[in-house]
C-alpha atoms as a PDB file:
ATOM      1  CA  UNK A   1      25.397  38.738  60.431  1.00  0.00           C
ATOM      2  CA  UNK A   2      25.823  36.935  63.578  1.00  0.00           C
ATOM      3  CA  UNK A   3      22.676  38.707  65.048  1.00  0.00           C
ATOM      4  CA  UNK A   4      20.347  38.519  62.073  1.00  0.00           C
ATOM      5  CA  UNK A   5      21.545  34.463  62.444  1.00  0.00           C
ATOM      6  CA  UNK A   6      20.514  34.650  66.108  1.00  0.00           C
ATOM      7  CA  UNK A   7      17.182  36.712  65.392  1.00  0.00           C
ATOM      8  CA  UNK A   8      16.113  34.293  62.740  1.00  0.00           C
ATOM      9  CA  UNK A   9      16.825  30.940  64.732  1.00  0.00           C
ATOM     10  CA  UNK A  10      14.408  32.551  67.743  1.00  0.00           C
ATOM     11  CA  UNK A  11      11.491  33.217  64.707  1.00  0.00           C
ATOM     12  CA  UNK A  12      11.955  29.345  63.613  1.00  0.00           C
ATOM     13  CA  UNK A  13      11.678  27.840  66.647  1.00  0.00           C
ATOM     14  CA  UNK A  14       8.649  30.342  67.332  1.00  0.00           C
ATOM     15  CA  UNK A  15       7.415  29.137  64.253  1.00  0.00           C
ATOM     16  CA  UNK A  16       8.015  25.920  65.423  1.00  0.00           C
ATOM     17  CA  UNK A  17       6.192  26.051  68.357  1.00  0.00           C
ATOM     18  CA  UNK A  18       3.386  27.886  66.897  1.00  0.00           C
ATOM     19  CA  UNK A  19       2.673  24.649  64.544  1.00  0.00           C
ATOM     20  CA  UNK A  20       3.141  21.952  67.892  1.00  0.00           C
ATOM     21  CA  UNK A  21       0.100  24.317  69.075  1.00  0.00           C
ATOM     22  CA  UNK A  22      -1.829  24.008  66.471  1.00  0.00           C
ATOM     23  CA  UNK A  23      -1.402  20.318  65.743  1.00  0.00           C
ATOM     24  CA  UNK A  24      -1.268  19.121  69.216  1.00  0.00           C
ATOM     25  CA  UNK A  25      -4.093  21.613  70.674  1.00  0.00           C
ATOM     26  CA  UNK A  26      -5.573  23.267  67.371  1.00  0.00           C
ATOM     27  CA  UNK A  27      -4.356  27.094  68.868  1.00  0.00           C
ATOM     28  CA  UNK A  28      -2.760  29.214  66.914  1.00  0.00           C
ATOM     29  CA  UNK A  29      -0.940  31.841  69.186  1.00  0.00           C
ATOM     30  CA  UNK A  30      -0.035  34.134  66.130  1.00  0.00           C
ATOM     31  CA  UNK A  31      -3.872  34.667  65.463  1.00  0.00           C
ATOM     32  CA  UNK A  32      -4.675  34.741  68.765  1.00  0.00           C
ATOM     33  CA  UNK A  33      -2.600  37.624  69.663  1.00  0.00           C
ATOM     34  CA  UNK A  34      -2.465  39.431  66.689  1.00  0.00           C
ATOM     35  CA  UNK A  35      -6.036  38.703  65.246  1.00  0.00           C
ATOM     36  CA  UNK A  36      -6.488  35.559  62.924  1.00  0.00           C
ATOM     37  CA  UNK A  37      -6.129  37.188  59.457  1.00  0.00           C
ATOM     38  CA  UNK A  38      -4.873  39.855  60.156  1.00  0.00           C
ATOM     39  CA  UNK A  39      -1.827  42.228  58.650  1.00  0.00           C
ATOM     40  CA  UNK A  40       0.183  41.459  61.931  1.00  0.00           C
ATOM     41  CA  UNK A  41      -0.547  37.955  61.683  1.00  0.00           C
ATOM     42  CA  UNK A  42       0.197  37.812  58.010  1.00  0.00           C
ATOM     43  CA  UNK A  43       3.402  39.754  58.593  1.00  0.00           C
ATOM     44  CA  UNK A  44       4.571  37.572  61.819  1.00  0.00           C
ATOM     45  CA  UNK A  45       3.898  34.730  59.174  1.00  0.00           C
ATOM     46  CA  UNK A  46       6.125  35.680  56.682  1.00  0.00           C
ATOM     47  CA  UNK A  47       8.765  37.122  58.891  1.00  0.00           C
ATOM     48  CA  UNK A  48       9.101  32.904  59.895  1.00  0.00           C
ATOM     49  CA  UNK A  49       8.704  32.005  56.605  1.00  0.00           C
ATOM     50  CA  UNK A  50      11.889  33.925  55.318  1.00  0.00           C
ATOM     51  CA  UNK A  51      13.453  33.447  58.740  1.00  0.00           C
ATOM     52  CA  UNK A  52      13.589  29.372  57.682  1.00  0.00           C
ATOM     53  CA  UNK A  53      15.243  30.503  54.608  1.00  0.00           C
ATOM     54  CA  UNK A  54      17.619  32.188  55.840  1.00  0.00           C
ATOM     55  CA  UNK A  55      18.714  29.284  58.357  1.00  0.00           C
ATOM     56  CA  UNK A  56      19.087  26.916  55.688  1.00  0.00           C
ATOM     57  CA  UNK A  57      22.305  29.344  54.306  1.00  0.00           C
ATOM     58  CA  UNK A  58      24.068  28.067  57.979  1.00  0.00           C
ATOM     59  CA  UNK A  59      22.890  24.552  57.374  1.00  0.00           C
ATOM     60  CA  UNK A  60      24.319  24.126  54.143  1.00  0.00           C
ATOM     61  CA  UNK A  61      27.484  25.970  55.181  1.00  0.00           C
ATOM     62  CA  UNK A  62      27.990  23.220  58.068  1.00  0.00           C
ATOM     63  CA  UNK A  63      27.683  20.204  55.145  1.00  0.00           C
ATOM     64  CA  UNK A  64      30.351  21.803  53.221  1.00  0.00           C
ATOM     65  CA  UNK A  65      32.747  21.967  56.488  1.00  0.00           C
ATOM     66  CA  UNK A  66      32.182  18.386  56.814  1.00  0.00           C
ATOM     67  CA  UNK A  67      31.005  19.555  60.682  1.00  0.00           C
ATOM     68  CA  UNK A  68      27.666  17.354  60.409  1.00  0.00           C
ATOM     69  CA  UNK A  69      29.090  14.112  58.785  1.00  0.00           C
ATOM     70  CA  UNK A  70      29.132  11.001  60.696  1.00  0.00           C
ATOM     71  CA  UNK A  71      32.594  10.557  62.491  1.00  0.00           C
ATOM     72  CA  UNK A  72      34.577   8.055  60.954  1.00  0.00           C
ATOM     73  CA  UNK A  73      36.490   4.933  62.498  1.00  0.00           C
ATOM     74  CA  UNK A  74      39.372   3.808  59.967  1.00  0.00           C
END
């Protein structure tokens, strides 16, 4: 589990740097390595996609531990 955690992290922040391209230069890597369109591309696409669904099983694991609330001072 711990590896299909780490595998998915490195496809969101791929994903995530994908986008800054796009929006900040209008380039999108994906396409232009893989062919704009394209099955590859497509695939690659939806590989991020369910990779972002996955990491939100770990974020929502971390509110119910309490680890992301704000630190208290009573």
């Amino acid at each position: 589990m711990k590896y299909l955690n780490i595998l998915t992290l490195i496809l969101v922040i791929v994903g995530g740097l994908n986008w800054g391209l796009v929006g900040l230069f209008g380039f999108d890597l994906v396409a232009a390595l893989f062919g704009a369109g394209s099955a590859l591309s497509r695939i690659v696409y939806v590989l991020v996609g369910l990779s972002a669904v996955w990491q939100i099983v770990p974020l929502f694991s971390q509110f119910g531990s309490g680890e992301l609330a704000a630190p208290r001072n009573h």
